[in-house]
C-alpha atoms as a PDB file:
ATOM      1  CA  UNK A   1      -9.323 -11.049   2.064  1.00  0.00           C
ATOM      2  CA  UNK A   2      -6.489  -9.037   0.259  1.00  0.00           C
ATOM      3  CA  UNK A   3      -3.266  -9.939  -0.621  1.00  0.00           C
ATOM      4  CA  UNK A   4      -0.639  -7.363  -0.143  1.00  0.00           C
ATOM      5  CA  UNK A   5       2.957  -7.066  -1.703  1.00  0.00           C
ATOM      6  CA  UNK A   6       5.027  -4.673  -0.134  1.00  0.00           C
ATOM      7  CA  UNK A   7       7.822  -2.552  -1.457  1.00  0.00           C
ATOM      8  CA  UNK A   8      10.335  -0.859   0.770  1.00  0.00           C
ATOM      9  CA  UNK A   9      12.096   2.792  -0.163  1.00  0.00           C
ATOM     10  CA  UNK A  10      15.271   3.651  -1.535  1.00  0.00           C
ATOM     11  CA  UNK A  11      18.179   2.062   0.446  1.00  0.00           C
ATOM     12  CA  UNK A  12      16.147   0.031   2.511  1.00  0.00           C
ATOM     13  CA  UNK A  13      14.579  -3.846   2.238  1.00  0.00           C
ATOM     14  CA  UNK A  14      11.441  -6.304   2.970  1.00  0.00           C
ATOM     15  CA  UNK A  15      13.180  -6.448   6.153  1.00  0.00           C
ATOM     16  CA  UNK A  16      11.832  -3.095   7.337  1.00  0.00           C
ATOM     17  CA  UNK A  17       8.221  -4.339   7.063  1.00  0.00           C
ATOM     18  CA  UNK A  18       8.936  -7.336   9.788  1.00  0.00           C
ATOM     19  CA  UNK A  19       6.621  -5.831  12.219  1.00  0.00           C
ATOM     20  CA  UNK A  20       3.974  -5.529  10.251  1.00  0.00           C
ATOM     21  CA  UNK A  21       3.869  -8.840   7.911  1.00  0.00           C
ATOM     22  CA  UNK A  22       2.600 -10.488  11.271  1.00  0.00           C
ATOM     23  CA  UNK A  23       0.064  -8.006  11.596  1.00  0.00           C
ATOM     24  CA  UNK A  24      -1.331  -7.853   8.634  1.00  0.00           C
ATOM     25  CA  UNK A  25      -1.688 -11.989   8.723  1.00  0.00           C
ATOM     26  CA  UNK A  26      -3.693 -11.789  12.026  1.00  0.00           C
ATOM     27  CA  UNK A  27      -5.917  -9.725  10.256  1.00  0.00           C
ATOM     28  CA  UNK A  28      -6.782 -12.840   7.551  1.00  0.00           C
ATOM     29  CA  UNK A  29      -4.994 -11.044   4.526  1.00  0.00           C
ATOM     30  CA  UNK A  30      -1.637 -12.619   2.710  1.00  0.00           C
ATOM     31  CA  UNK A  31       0.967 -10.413   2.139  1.00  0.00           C
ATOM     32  CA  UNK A  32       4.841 -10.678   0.636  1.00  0.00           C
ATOM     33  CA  UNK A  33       7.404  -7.849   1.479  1.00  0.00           C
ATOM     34  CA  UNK A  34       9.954  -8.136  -1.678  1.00  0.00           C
ATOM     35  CA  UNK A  35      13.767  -7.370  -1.734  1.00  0.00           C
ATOM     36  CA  UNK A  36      13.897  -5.059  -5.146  1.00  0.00           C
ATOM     37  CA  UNK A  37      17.604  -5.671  -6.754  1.00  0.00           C
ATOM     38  CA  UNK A  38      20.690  -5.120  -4.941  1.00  0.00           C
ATOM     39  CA  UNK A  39      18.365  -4.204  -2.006  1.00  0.00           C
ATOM     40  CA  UNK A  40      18.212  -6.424   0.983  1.00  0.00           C
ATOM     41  CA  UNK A  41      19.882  -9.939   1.084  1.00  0.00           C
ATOM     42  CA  UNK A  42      19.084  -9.641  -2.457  1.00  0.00           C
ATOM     43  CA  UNK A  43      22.803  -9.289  -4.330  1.00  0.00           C
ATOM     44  CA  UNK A  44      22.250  -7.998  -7.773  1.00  0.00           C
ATOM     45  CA  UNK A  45      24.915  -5.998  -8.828  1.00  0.00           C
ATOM     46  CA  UNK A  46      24.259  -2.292  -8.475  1.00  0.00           C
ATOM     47  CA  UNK A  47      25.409  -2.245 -12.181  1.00  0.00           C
ATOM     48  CA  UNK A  48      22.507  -3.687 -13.467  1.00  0.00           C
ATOM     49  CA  UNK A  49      19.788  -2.217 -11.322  1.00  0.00           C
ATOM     50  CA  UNK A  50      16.853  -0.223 -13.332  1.00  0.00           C
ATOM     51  CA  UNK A  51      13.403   1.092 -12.809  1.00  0.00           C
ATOM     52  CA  UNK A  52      12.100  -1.385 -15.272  1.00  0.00           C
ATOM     53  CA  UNK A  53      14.402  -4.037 -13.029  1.00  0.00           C
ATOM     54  CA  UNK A  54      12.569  -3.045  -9.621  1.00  0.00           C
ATOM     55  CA  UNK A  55       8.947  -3.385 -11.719  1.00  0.00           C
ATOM     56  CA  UNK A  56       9.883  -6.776 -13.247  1.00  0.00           C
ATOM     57  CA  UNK A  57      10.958  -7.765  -9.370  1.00  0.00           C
ATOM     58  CA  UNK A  58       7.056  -7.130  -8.483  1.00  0.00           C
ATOM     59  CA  UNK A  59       5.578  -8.812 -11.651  1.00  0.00           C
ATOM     60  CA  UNK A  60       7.599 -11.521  -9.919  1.00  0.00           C
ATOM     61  CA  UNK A  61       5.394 -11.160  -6.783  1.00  0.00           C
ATOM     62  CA  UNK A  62       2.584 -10.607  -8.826  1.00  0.00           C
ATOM     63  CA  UNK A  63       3.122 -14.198 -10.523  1.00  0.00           C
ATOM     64  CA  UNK A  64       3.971 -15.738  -7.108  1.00  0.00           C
ATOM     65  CA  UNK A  65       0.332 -14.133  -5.731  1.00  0.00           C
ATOM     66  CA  UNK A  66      -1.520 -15.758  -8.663  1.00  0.00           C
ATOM     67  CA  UNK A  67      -4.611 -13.284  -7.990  1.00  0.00           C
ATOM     68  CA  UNK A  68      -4.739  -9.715  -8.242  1.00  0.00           C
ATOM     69  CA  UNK A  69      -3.011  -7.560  -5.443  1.00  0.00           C
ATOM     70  CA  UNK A  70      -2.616  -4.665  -3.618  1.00  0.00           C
ATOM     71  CA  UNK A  71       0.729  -2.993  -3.908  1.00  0.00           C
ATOM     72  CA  UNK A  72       1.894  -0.825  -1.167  1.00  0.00           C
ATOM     73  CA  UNK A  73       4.946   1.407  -2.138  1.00  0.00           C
ATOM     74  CA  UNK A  74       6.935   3.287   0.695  1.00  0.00           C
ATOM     75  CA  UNK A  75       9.018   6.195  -0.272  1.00  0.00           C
ATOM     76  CA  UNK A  76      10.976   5.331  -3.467  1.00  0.00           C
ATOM     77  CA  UNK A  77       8.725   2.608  -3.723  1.00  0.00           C
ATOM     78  CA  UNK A  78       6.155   4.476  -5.062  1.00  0.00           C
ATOM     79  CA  UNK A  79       7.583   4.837  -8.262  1.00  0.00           C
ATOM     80  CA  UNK A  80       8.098   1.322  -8.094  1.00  0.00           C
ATOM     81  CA  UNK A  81       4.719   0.323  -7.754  1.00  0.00           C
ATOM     82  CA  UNK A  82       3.689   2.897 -10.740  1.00  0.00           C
ATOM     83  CA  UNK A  83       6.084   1.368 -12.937  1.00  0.00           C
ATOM     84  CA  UNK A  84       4.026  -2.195 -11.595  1.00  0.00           C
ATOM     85  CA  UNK A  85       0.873  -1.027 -12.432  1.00  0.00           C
ATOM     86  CA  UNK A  86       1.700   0.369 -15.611  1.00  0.00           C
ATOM     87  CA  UNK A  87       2.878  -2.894 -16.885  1.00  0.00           C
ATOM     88  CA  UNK A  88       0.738  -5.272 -15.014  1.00  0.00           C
ATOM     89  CA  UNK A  89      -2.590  -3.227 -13.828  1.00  0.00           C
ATOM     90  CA  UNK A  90      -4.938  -6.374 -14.720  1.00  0.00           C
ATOM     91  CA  UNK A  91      -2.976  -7.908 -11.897  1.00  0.00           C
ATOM     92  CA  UNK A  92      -2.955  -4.883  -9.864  1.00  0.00           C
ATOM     93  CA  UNK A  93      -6.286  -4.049  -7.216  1.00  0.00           C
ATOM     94  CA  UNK A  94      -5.744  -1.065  -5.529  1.00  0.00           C
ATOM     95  CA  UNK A  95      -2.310   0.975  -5.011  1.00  0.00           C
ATOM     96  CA  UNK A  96      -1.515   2.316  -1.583  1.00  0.00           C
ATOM     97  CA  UNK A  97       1.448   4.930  -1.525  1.00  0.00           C
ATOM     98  CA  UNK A  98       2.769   5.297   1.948  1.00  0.00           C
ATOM     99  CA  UNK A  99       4.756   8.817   2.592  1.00  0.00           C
ATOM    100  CA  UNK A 100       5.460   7.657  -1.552  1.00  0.00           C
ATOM    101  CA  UNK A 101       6.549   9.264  -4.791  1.00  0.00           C
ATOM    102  CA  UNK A 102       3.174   9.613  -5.876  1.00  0.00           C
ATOM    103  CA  UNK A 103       4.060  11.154  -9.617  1.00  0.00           C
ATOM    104  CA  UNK A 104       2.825  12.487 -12.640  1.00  0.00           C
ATOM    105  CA  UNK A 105       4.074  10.989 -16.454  1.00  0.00           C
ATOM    106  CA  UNK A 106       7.334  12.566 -16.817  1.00  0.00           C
ATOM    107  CA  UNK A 107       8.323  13.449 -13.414  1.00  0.00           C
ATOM    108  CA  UNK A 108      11.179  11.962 -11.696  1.00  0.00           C
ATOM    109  CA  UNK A 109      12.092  11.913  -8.093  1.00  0.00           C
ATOM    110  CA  UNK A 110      14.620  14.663  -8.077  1.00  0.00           C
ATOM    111  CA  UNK A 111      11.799  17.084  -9.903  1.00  0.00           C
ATOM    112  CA  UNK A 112       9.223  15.855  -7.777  1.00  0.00           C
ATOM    113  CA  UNK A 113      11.414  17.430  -4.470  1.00  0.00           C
ATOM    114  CA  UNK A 114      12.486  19.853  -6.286  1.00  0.00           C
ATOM    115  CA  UNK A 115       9.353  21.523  -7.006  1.00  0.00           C
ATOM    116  CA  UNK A 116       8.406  22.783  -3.874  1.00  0.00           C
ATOM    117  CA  UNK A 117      11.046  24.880  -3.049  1.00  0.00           C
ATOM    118  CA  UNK A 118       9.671  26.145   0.195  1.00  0.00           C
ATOM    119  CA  UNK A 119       8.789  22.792   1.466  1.00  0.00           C
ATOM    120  CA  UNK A 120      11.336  20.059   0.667  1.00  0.00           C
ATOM    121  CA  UNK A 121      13.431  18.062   3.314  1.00  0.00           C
ATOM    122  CA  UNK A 122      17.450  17.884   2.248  1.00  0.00           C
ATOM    123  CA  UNK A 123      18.503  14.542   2.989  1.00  0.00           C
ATOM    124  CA  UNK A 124      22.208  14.074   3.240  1.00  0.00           C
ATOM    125  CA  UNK A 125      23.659  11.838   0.771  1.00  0.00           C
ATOM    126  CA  UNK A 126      27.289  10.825   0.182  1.00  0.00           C
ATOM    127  CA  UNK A 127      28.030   9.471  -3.164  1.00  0.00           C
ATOM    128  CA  UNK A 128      30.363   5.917  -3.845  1.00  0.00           C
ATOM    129  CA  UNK A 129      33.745   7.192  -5.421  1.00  0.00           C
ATOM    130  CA  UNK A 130      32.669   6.517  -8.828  1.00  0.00           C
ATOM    131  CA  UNK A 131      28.984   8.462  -8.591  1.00  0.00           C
ATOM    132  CA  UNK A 132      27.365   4.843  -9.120  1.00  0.00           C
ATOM    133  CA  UNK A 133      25.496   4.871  -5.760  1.00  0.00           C
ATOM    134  CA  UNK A 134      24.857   7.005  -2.489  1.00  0.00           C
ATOM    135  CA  UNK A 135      24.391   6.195   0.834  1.00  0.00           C
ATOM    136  CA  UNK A 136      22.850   8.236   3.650  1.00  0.00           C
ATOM    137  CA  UNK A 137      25.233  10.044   5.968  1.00  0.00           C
ATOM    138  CA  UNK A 138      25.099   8.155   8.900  1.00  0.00           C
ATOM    139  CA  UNK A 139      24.657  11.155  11.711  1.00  0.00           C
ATOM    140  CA  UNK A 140      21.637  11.832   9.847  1.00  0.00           C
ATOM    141  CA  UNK A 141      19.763   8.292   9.490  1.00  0.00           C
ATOM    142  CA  UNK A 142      17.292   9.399  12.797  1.00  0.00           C
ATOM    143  CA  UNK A 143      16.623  12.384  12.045  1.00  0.00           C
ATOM    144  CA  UNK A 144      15.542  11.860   8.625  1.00  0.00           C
ATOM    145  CA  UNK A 145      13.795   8.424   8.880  1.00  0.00           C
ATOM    146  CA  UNK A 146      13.475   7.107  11.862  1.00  0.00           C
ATOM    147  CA  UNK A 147      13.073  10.204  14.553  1.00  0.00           C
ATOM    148  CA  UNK A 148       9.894   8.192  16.580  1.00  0.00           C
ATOM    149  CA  UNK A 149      11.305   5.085  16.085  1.00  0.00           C
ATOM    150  CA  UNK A 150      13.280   2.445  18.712  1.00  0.00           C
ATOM    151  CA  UNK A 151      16.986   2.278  19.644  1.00  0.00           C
ATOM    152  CA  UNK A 152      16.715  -1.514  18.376  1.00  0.00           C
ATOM    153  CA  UNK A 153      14.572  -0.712  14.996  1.00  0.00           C
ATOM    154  CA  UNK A 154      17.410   2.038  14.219  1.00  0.00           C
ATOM    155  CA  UNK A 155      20.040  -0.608  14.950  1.00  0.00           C
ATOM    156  CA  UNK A 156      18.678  -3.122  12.732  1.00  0.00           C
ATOM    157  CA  UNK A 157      18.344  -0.492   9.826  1.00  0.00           C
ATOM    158  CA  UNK A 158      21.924   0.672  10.333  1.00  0.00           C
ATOM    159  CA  UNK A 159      22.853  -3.295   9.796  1.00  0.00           C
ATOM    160  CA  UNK A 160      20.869  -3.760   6.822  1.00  0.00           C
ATOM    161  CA  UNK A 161      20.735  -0.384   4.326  1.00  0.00           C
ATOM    162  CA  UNK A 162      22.369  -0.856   1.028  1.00  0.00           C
ATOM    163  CA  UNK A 163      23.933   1.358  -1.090  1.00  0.00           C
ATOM    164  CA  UNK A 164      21.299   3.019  -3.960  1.00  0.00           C
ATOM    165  CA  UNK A 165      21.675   3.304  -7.119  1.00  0.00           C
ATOM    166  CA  UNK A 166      21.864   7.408  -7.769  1.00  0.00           C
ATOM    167  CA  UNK A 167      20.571   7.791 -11.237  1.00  0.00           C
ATOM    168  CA  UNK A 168      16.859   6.035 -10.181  1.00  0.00           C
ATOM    169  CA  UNK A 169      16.439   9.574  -8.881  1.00  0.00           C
ATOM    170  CA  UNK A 170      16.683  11.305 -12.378  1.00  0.00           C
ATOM    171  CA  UNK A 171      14.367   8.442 -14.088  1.00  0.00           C
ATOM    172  CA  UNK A 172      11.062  10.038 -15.570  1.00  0.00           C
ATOM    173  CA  UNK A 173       7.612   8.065 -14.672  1.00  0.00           C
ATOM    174  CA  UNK A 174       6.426   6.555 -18.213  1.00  0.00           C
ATOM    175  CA  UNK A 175       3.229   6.112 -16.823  1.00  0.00           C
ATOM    176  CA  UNK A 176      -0.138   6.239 -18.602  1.00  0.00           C
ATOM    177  CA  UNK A 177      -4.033   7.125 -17.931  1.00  0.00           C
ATOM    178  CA  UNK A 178      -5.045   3.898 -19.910  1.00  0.00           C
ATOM    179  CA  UNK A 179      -2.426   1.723 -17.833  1.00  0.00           C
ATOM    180  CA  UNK A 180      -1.696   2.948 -14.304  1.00  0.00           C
ATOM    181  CA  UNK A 181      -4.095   5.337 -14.445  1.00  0.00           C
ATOM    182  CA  UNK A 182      -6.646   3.058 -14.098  1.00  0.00           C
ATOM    183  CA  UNK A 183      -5.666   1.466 -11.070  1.00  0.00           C
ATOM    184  CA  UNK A 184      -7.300   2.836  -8.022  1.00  0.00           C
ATOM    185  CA  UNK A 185      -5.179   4.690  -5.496  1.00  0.00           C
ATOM    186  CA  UNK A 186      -4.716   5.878  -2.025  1.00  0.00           C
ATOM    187  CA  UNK A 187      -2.144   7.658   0.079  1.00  0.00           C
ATOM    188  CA  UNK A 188      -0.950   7.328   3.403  1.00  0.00           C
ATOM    189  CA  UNK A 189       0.792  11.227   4.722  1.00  0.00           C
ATOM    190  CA  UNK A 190       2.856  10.977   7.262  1.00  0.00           C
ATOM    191  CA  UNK A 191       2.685  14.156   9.442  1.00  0.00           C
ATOM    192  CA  UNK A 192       5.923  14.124  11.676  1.00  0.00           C
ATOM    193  CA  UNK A 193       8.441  13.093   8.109  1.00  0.00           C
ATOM    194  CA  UNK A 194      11.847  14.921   7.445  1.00  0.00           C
ATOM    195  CA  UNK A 195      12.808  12.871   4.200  1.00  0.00           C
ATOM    196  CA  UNK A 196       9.497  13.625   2.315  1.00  0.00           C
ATOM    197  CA  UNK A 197       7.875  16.607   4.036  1.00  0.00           C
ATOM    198  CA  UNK A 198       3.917  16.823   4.656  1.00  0.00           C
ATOM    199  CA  UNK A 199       4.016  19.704   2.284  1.00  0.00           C
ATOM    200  CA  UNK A 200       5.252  17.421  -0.435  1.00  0.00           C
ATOM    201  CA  UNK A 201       2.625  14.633   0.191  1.00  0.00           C
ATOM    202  CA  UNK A 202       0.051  16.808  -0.340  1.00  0.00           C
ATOM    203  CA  UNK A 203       1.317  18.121  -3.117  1.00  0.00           C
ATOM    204  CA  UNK A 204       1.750  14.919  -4.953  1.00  0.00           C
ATOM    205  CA  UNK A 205      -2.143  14.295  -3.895  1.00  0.00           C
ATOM    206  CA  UNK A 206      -2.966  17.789  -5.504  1.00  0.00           C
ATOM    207  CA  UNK A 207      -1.068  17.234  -8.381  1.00  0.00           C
ATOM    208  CA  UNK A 208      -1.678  13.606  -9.096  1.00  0.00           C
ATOM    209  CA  UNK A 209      -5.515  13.028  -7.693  1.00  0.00           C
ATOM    210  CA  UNK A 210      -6.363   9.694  -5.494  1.00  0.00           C
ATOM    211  CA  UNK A 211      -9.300   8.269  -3.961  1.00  0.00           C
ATOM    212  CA  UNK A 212      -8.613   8.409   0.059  1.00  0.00           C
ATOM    213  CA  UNK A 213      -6.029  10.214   2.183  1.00  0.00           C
ATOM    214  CA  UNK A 214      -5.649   8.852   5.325  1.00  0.00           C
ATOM    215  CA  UNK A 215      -3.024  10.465   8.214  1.00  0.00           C
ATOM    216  CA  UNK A 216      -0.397   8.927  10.591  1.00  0.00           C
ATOM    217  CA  UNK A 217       1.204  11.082  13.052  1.00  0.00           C
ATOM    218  CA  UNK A 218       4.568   9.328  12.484  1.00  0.00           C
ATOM    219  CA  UNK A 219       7.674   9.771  10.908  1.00  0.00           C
ATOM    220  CA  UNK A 220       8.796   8.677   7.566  1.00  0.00           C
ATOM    221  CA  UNK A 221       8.699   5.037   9.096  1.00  0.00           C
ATOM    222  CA  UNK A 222       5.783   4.143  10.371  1.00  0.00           C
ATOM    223  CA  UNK A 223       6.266   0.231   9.436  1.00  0.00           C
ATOM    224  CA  UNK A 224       8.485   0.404  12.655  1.00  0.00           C
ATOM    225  CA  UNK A 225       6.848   3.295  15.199  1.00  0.00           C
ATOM    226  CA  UNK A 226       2.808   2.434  14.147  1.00  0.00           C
ATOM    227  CA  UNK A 227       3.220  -1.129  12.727  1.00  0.00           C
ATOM    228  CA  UNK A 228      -0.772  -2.121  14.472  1.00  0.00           C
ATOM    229  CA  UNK A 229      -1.901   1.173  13.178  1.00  0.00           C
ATOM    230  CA  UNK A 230      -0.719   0.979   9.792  1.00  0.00           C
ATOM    231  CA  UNK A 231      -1.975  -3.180   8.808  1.00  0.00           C
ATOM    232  CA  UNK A 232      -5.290  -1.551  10.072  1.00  0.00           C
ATOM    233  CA  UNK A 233      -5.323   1.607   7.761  1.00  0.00           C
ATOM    234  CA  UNK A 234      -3.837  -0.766   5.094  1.00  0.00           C
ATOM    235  CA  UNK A 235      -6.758  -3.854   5.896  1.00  0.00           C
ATOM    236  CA  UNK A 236      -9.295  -0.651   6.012  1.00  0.00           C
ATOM    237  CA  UNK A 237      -8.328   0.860   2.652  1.00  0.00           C
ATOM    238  CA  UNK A 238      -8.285  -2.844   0.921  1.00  0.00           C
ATOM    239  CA  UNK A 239     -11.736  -3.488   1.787  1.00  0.00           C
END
């Protein structure tokens, strides 16, 4: 059986896997959802928060799981788990990049949207006073994330997002073929998401190549409105 570490998005935590951390245990795998810094109940200072900060927090995991693993990355958390695998792929067995930033070397988040211009979602942000952070605008939190999702599940996430750090989405992916590009790799679209449009999955999976594409007619949060659906795909694609 696998084990699976799972890393949420930008502004959200290892609480938003809840539902399916039981699931995926009934199936006979392991599995660890992990609060990256400042995210969470995890208090970090936003100050110190980095890319290579979010991949050490998984090497962490990694070390904890003391065999390799498969690292699932939602949204923002696919960088995350390519910054993993590039600096721990002997202890990495398979990437899975739910509705992810599935990226080439060099790109960053904000090019990655950017590039489609016919395609991309806007999601509206509002900066801290001093730039440092953004937070999503508050009217806009179901329609962008959680449109299929319960009045309790959209509750809880209103009581738990964090502030995120707002430069992450400038940082360029110093990935490499002989590192993470060795890993295997698989992608979970999302066909009903407003933060990271179908359009834009697909053309990460163009641009960047993986082994299976499998489809969830969900939202961008799936971990709440398909939590039985996605363990299986995830228990399927680990083998």
């Amino acid at each position: 059986m696998a084990h699976f570490i799972l890393v949420h998005g930008a502004w959200h935590g290892a609480w938003c896997w809840y539902k399916v951390l039981p699931e995926l245990r009934a199936r006979g795998h392991s599995v660890e959802a992990v609060d990256l810094p400042s995210h969470g109940i995890d208090h970090t200072p936003i100050s110190e928060v980095s890319p290579a900060a979010y991949a050490a927090r998984v090497g962490e995991a990694l070390d904890r799981a003391g065999r390799p693993a498969v690292l699932v990355g939602h949204s923002m958390g696919g960088l995350v788990i390519s910054l993993a695998a590039e600096h721990y792929a002997e202890r990495v067995e398979r990437l899975v990049y739910l509705t992810a930033f599935m990226m080439r070397a060099g790109d960053s988040l904000l090019s990655t949207i950017s590039e489609g211009a016919g395609d991309r979602a806007q999601i509206p942000m509002v900066p801290a006073p001093d730039g440092s952070s953004v937070r999503v605008r508050d009217d806009a939190l179901v329609d962008t994330f959680y449109a299929d999702c319960s009045a309790a599940d959209v509750a809880l996430a209103r009581a738990c997002l964090t502030p995120q750090r707002a430069d992450i989405f400038q940082h360029a992916l110093p990935t490499t073929q002989a590192r993470w590009g060795q890993v295997p790799r698989d992608y979970i679209v999302c066909e009903q998401d407003r933060a990271i449009t179908p359009a834009t999955q697909r053309r990460m999976i163009a641009n960047v190549g993986c082994e299976r594409v499998v489809s969830m007619d969900t939202s961008h949060s799936p971990f709440f409105s398909a939590p039985q659906t996605l363990a299986q795909h995830l228990a399927t694609l680990a083998g």
